[in-house]
C-alpha atoms as a PDB file:
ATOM      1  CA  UNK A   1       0.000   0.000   0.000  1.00  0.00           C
ATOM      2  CA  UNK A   2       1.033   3.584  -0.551  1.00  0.00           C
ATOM      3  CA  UNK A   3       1.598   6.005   1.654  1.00  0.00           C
ATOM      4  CA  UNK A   4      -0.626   9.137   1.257  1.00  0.00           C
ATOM      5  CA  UNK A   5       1.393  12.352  -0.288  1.00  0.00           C
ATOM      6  CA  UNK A   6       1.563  15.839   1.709  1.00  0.00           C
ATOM      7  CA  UNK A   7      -1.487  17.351   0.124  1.00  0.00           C
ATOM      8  CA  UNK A   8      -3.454  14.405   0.539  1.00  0.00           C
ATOM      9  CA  UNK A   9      -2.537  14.740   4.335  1.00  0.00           C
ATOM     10  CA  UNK A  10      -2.837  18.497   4.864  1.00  0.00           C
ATOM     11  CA  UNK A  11      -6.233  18.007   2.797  1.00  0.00           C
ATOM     12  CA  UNK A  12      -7.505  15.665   5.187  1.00  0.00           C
ATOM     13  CA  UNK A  13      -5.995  17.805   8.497  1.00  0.00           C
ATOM     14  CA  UNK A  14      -7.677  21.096   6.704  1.00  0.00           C
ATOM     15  CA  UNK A  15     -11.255  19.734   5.745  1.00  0.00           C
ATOM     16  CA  UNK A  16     -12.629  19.108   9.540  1.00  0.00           C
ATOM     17  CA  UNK A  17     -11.057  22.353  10.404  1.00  0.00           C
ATOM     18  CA  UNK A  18     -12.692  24.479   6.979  1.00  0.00           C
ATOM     19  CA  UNK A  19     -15.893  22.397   7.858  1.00  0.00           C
ATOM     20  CA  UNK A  20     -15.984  23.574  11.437  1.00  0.00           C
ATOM     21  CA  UNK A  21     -15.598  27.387   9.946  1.00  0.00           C
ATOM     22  CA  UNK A  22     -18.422  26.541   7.422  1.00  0.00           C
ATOM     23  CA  UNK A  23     -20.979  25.950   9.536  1.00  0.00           C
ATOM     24  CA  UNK A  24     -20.172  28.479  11.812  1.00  0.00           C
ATOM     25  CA  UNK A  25     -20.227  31.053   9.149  1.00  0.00           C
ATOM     26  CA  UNK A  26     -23.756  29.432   7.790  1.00  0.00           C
ATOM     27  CA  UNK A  27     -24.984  30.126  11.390  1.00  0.00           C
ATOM     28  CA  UNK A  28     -23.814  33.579  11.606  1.00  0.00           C
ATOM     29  CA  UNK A  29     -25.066  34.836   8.081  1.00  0.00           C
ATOM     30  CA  UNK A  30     -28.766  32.605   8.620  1.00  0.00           C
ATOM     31  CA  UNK A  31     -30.120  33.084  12.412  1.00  0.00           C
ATOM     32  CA  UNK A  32     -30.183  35.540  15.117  1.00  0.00           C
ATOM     33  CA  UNK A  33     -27.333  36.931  16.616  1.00  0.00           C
ATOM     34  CA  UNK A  34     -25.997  39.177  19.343  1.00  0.00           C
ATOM     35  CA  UNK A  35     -24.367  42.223  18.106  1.00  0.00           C
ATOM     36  CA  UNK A  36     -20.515  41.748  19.816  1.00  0.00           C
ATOM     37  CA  UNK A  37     -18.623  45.331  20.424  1.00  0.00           C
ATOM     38  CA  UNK A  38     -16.044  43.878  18.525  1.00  0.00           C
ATOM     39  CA  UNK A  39     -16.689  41.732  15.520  1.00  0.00           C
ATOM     40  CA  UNK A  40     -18.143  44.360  13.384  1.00  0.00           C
ATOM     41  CA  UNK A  41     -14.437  46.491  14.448  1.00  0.00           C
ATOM     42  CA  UNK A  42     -12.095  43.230  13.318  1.00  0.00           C
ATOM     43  CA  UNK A  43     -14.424  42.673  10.211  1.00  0.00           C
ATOM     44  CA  UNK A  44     -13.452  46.518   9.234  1.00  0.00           C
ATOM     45  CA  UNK A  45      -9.834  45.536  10.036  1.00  0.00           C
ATOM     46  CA  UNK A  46      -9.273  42.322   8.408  1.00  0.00           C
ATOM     47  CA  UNK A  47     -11.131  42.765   5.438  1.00  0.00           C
ATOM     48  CA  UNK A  48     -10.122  45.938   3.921  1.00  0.00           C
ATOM     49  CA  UNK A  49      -6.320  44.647   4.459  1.00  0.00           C
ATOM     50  CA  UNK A  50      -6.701  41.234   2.973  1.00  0.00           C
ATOM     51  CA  UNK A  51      -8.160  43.455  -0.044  1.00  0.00           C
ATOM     52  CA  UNK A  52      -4.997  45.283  -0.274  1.00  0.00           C
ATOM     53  CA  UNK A  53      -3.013  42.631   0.240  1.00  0.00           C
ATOM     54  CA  UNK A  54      -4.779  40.945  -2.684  1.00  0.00           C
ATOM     55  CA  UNK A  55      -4.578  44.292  -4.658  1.00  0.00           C
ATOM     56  CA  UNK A  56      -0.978  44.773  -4.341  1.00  0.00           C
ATOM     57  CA  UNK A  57      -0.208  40.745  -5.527  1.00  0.00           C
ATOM     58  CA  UNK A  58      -2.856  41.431  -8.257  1.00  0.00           C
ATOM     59  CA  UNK A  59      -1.249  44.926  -9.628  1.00  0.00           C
ATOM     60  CA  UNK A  60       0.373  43.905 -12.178  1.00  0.00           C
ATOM     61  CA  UNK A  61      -2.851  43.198 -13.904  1.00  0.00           C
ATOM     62  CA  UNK A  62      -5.213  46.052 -14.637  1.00  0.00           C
ATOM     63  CA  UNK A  63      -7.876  43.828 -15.462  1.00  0.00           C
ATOM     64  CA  UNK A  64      -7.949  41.645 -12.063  1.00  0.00           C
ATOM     65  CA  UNK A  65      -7.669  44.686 -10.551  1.00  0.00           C
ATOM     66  CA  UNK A  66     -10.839  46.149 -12.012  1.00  0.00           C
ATOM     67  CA  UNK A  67     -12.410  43.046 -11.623  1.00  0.00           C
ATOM     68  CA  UNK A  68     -11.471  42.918  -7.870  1.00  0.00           C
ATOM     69  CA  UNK A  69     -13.017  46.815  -7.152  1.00  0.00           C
ATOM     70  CA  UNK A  70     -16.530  45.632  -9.197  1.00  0.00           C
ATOM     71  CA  UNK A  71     -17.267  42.790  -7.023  1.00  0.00           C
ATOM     72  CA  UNK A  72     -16.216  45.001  -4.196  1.00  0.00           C
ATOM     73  CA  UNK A  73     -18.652  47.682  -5.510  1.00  0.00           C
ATOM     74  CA  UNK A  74     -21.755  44.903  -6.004  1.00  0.00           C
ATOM     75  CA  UNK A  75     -20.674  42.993  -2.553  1.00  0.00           C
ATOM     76  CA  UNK A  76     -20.949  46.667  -0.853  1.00  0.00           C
ATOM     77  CA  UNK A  77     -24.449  47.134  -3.170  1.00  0.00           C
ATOM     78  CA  UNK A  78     -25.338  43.537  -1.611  1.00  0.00           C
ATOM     79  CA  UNK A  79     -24.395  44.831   1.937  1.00  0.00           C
ATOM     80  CA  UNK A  80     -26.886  47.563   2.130  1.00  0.00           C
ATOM     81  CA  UNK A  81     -29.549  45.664   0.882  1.00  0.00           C
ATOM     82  CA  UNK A  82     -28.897  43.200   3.055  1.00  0.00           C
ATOM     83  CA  UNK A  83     -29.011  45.313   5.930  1.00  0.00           C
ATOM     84  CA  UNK A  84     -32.018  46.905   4.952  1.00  0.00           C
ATOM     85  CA  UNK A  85     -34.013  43.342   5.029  1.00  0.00           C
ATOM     86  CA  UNK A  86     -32.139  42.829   8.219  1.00  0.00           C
ATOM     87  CA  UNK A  87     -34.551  42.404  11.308  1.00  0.00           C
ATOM     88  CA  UNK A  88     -32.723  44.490  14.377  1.00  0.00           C
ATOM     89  CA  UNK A  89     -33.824  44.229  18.142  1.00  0.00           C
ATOM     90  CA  UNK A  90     -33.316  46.029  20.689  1.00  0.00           C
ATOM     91  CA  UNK A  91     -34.128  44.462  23.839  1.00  0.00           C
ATOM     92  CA  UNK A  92     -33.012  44.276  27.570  1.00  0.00           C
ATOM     93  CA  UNK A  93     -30.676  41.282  27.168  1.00  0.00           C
ATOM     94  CA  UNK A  94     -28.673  43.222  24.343  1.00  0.00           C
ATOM     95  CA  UNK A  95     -28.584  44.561  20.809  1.00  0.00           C
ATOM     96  CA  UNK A  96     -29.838  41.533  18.291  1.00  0.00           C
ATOM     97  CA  UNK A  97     -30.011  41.607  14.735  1.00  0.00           C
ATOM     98  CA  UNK A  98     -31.079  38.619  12.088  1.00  0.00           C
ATOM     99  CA  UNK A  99     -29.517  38.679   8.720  1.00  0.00           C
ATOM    100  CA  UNK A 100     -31.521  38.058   5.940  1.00  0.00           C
ATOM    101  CA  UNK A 101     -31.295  34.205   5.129  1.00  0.00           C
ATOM    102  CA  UNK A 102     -31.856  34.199   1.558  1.00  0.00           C
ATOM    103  CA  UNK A 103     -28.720  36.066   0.924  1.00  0.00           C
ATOM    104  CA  UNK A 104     -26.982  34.683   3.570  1.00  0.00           C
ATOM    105  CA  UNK A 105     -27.061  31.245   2.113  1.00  0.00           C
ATOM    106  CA  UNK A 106     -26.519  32.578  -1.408  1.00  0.00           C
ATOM    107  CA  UNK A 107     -23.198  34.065  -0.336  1.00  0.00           C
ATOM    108  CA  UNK A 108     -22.315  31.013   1.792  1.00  0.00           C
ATOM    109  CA  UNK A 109     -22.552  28.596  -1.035  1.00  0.00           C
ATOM    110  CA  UNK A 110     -20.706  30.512  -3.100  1.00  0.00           C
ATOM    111  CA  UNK A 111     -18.036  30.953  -0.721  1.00  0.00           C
ATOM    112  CA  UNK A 112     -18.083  27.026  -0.180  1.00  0.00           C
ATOM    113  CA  UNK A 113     -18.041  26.518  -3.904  1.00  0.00           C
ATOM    114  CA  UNK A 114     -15.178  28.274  -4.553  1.00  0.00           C
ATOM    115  CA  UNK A 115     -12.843  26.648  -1.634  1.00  0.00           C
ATOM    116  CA  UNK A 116     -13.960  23.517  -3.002  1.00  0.00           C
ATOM    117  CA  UNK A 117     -13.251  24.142  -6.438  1.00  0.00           C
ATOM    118  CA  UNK A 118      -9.808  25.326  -5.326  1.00  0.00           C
ATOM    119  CA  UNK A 119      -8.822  22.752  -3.030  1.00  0.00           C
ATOM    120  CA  UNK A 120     -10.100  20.370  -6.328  1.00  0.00           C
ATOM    121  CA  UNK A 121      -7.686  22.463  -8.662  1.00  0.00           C
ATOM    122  CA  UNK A 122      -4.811  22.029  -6.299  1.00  0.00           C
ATOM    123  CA  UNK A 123      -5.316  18.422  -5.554  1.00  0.00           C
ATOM    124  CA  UNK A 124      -5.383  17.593  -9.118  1.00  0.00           C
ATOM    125  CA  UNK A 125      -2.524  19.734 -10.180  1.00  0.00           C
ATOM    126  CA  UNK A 126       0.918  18.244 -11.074  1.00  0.00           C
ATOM    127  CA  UNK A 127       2.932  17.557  -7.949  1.00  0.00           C
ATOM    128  CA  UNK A 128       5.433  20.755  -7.324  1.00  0.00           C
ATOM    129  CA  UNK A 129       3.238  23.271  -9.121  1.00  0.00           C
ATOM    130  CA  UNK A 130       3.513  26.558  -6.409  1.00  0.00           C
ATOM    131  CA  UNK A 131       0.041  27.861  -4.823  1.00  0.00           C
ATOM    132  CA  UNK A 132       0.726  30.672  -3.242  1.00  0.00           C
ATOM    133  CA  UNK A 133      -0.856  33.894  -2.158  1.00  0.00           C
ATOM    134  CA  UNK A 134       0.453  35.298  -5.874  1.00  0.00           C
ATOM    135  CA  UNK A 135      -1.459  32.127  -7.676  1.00  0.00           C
ATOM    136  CA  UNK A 136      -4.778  33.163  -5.402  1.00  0.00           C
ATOM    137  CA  UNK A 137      -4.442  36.480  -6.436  1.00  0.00           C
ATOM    138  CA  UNK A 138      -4.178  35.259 -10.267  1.00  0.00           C
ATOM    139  CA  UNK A 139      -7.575  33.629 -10.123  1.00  0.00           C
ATOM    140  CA  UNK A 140      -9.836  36.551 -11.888  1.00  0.00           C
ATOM    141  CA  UNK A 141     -12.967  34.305 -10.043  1.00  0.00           C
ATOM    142  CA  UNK A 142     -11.639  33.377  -7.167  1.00  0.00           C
ATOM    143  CA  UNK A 143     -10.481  37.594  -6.666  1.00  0.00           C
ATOM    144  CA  UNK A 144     -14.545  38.339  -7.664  1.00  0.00           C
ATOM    145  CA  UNK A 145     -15.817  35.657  -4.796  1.00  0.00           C
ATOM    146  CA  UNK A 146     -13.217  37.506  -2.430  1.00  0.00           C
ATOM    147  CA  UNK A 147     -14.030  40.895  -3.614  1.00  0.00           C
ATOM    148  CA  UNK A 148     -17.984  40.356  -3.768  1.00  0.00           C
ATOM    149  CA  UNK A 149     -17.686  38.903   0.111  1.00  0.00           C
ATOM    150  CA  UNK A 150     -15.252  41.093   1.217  1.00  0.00           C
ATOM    151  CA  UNK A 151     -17.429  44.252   0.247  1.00  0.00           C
ATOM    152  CA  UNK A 152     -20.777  42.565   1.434  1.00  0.00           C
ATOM    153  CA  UNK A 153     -18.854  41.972   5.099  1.00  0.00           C
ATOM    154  CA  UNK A 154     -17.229  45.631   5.232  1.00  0.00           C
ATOM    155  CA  UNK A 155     -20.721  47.159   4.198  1.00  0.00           C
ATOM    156  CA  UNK A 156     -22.456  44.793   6.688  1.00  0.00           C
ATOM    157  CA  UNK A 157     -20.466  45.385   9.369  1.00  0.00           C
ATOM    158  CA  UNK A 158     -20.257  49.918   8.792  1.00  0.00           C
ATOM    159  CA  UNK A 159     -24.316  49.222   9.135  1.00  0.00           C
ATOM    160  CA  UNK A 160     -23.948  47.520  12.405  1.00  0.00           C
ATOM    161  CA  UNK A 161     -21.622  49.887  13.762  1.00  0.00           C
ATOM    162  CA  UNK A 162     -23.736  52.493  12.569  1.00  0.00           C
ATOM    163  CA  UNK A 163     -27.048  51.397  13.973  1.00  0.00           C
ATOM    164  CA  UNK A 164     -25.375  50.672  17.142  1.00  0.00           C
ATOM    165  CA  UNK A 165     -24.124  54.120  17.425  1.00  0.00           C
ATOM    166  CA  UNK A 166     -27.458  55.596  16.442  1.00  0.00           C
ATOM    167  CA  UNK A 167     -28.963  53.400  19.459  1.00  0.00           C
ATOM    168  CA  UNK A 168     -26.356  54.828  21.934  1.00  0.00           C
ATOM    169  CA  UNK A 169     -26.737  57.938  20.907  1.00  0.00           C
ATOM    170  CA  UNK A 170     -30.481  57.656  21.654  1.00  0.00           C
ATOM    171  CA  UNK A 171     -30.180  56.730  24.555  1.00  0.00           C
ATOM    172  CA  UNK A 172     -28.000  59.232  25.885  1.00  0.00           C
ATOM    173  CA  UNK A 173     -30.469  61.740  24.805  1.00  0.00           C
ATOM    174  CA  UNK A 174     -33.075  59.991  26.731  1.00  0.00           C
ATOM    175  CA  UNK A 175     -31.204  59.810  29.749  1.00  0.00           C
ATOM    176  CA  UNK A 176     -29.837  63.699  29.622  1.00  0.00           C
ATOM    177  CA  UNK A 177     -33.792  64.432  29.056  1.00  0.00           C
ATOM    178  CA  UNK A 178     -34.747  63.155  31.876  1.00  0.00           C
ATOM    179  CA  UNK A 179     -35.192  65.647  34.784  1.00  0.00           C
ATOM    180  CA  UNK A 180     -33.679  65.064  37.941  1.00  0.00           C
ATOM    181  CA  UNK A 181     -35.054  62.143  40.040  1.00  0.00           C
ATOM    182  CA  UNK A 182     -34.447  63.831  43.605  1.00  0.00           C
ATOM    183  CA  UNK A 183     -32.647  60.885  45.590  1.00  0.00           C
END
Protein backbone atom coordinates (compact mmCIF):
# COMPACT_ATOMS: atom_id res chain seq x y z
CA UNK A 1 0.00 0.00 0.00
CA UNK A 2 1.03 3.58 -0.55
CA UNK A 3 1.60 6.01 1.65
CA UNK A 4 -0.63 9.14 1.26
CA UNK A 5 1.39 12.35 -0.29
CA UNK A 6 1.56 15.84 1.71
CA UNK A 7 -1.49 17.35 0.12
CA UNK A 8 -3.45 14.40 0.54
CA UNK A 9 -2.54 14.74 4.33
CA UNK A 10 -2.84 18.50 4.86
CA UNK A 11 -6.23 18.01 2.80
CA UNK A 12 -7.50 15.67 5.19
CA UNK A 13 -5.99 17.80 8.50
CA UNK A 14 -7.68 21.10 6.70
CA UNK A 15 -11.25 19.73 5.74
CA UNK A 16 -12.63 19.11 9.54
CA UNK A 17 -11.06 22.35 10.40
CA UNK A 18 -12.69 24.48 6.98
CA UNK A 19 -15.89 22.40 7.86
CA UNK A 20 -15.98 23.57 11.44
CA UNK A 21 -15.60 27.39 9.95
CA UNK A 22 -18.42 26.54 7.42
CA UNK A 23 -20.98 25.95 9.54
CA UNK A 24 -20.17 28.48 11.81
CA UNK A 25 -20.23 31.05 9.15
CA UNK A 26 -23.76 29.43 7.79
CA UNK A 27 -24.98 30.13 11.39
CA UNK A 28 -23.81 33.58 11.61
CA UNK A 29 -25.07 34.84 8.08
CA UNK A 30 -28.77 32.60 8.62
CA UNK A 31 -30.12 33.08 12.41
CA UNK A 32 -30.18 35.54 15.12
CA UNK A 33 -27.33 36.93 16.62
CA UNK A 34 -26.00 39.18 19.34
CA UNK A 35 -24.37 42.22 18.11
CA UNK A 36 -20.52 41.75 19.82
CA UNK A 37 -18.62 45.33 20.42
CA UNK A 38 -16.04 43.88 18.53
CA UNK A 39 -16.69 41.73 15.52
CA UNK A 40 -18.14 44.36 13.38
CA UNK A 41 -14.44 46.49 14.45
CA UNK A 42 -12.09 43.23 13.32
CA UNK A 43 -14.42 42.67 10.21
CA UNK A 44 -13.45 46.52 9.23
CA UNK A 45 -9.83 45.54 10.04
CA UNK A 46 -9.27 42.32 8.41
CA UNK A 47 -11.13 42.76 5.44
CA UNK A 48 -10.12 45.94 3.92
CA UNK A 49 -6.32 44.65 4.46
CA UNK A 50 -6.70 41.23 2.97
CA UNK A 51 -8.16 43.45 -0.04
CA UNK A 52 -5.00 45.28 -0.27
CA UNK A 53 -3.01 42.63 0.24
CA UNK A 54 -4.78 40.94 -2.68
CA UNK A 55 -4.58 44.29 -4.66
CA UNK A 56 -0.98 44.77 -4.34
CA UNK A 57 -0.21 40.75 -5.53
CA UNK A 58 -2.86 41.43 -8.26
CA UNK A 59 -1.25 44.93 -9.63
CA UNK A 60 0.37 43.90 -12.18
CA UNK A 61 -2.85 43.20 -13.90
CA UNK A 62 -5.21 46.05 -14.64
CA UNK A 63 -7.88 43.83 -15.46
CA UNK A 64 -7.95 41.65 -12.06
CA UNK A 65 -7.67 44.69 -10.55
CA UNK A 66 -10.84 46.15 -12.01
CA UNK A 67 -12.41 43.05 -11.62
CA UNK A 68 -11.47 42.92 -7.87
CA UNK A 69 -13.02 46.82 -7.15
CA UNK A 70 -16.53 45.63 -9.20
CA UNK A 71 -17.27 42.79 -7.02
CA UNK A 72 -16.22 45.00 -4.20
CA UNK A 73 -18.65 47.68 -5.51
CA UNK A 74 -21.76 44.90 -6.00
CA UNK A 75 -20.67 42.99 -2.55
CA UNK A 76 -20.95 46.67 -0.85
CA UNK A 77 -24.45 47.13 -3.17
CA UNK A 78 -25.34 43.54 -1.61
CA UNK A 79 -24.39 44.83 1.94
CA UNK A 80 -26.89 47.56 2.13
CA UNK A 81 -29.55 45.66 0.88
CA UNK A 82 -28.90 43.20 3.06
CA UNK A 83 -29.01 45.31 5.93
CA UNK A 84 -32.02 46.90 4.95
CA UNK A 85 -34.01 43.34 5.03
CA UNK A 86 -32.14 42.83 8.22
CA UNK A 87 -34.55 42.40 11.31
CA UNK A 88 -32.72 44.49 14.38
CA UNK A 89 -33.82 44.23 18.14
CA UNK A 90 -33.32 46.03 20.69
CA UNK A 91 -34.13 44.46 23.84
CA UNK A 92 -33.01 44.28 27.57
CA UNK A 93 -30.68 41.28 27.17
CA UNK A 94 -28.67 43.22 24.34
CA UNK A 95 -28.58 44.56 20.81
CA UNK A 96 -29.84 41.53 18.29
CA UNK A 97 -30.01 41.61 14.73
CA UNK A 98 -31.08 38.62 12.09
CA UNK A 99 -29.52 38.68 8.72
CA UNK A 100 -31.52 38.06 5.94
CA UNK A 101 -31.30 34.21 5.13
CA UNK A 102 -31.86 34.20 1.56
CA UNK A 103 -28.72 36.07 0.92
CA UNK A 104 -26.98 34.68 3.57
CA UNK A 105 -27.06 31.25 2.11
CA UNK A 106 -26.52 32.58 -1.41
CA UNK A 107 -23.20 34.06 -0.34
CA UNK A 108 -22.32 31.01 1.79
CA UNK A 109 -22.55 28.60 -1.03
CA UNK A 110 -20.71 30.51 -3.10
CA UNK A 111 -18.04 30.95 -0.72
CA UNK A 112 -18.08 27.03 -0.18
CA UNK A 113 -18.04 26.52 -3.90
CA UNK A 114 -15.18 28.27 -4.55
CA UNK A 115 -12.84 26.65 -1.63
CA UNK A 116 -13.96 23.52 -3.00
CA UNK A 117 -13.25 24.14 -6.44
CA UNK A 118 -9.81 25.33 -5.33
CA UNK A 119 -8.82 22.75 -3.03
CA UNK A 120 -10.10 20.37 -6.33
CA UNK A 121 -7.69 22.46 -8.66
CA UNK A 122 -4.81 22.03 -6.30
CA UNK A 123 -5.32 18.42 -5.55
CA UNK A 124 -5.38 17.59 -9.12
CA UNK A 125 -2.52 19.73 -10.18
CA UNK A 126 0.92 18.24 -11.07
CA UNK A 127 2.93 17.56 -7.95
CA UNK A 128 5.43 20.76 -7.32
CA UNK A 129 3.24 23.27 -9.12
CA UNK A 130 3.51 26.56 -6.41
CA UNK A 131 0.04 27.86 -4.82
CA UNK A 132 0.73 30.67 -3.24
CA UNK A 133 -0.86 33.89 -2.16
CA UNK A 134 0.45 35.30 -5.87
CA UNK A 135 -1.46 32.13 -7.68
CA UNK A 136 -4.78 33.16 -5.40
CA UNK A 137 -4.44 36.48 -6.44
CA UNK A 138 -4.18 35.26 -10.27
CA UNK A 139 -7.57 33.63 -10.12
CA UNK A 140 -9.84 36.55 -11.89
CA UNK A 141 -12.97 34.30 -10.04
CA UNK A 142 -11.64 33.38 -7.17
CA UNK A 143 -10.48 37.59 -6.67
CA UNK A 144 -14.55 38.34 -7.66
CA UNK A 145 -15.82 35.66 -4.80
CA UNK A 146 -13.22 37.51 -2.43
CA UNK A 147 -14.03 40.90 -3.61
CA UNK A 148 -17.98 40.36 -3.77
CA UNK A 149 -17.69 38.90 0.11
CA UNK A 150 -15.25 41.09 1.22
CA UNK A 151 -17.43 44.25 0.25
CA UNK A 152 -20.78 42.56 1.43
CA UNK A 153 -18.85 41.97 5.10
CA UNK A 154 -17.23 45.63 5.23
CA UNK A 155 -20.72 47.16 4.20
CA UNK A 156 -22.46 44.79 6.69
CA UNK A 157 -20.47 45.38 9.37
CA UNK A 158 -20.26 49.92 8.79
CA UNK A 159 -24.32 49.22 9.13
CA UNK A 160 -23.95 47.52 12.41
CA UNK A 161 -21.62 49.89 13.76
CA UNK A 162 -23.74 52.49 12.57
CA UNK A 163 -27.05 51.40 13.97
CA UNK A 164 -25.38 50.67 17.14
CA UNK A 165 -24.12 54.12 17.42
CA UNK A 166 -27.46 55.60 16.44
CA UNK A 167 -28.96 53.40 19.46
CA UNK A 168 -26.36 54.83 21.93
CA UNK A 169 -26.74 57.94 20.91
CA UNK A 170 -30.48 57.66 21.65
CA UNK A 171 -30.18 56.73 24.55
CA UNK A 172 -28.00 59.23 25.88
CA UNK A 173 -30.47 61.74 24.80
CA UNK A 174 -33.08 59.99 26.73
CA UNK A 175 -31.20 59.81 29.75
CA UNK A 176 -29.84 63.70 29.62
CA UNK A 177 -33.79 64.43 29.06
CA UNK A 178 -34.75 63.15 31.88
CA UNK A 179 -35.19 65.65 34.78
CA UNK A 180 -33.68 65.06 37.94
CA UNK A 181 -35.05 62.14 40.04
CA UNK A 182 -34.45 63.83 43.61
CA UNK A 183 -32.65 60.89 45.59
Amino acid sequence: MQAPDSTTLTLLFLLPLLAWRIHARFRRMIGRQRLSRIRPWITLVIFPTLLLLLALAARAHVERLAGLAAAVALGALLGGWGLRKTSFEATKKGLFYTPNAHLGIVLSLLFVGRIVYRFVEVYTSAPGMPHGMGDFARSPVTLAVFGLLAGYYISYAVGLVRWRFRLLRAKRQREAARPDVPG
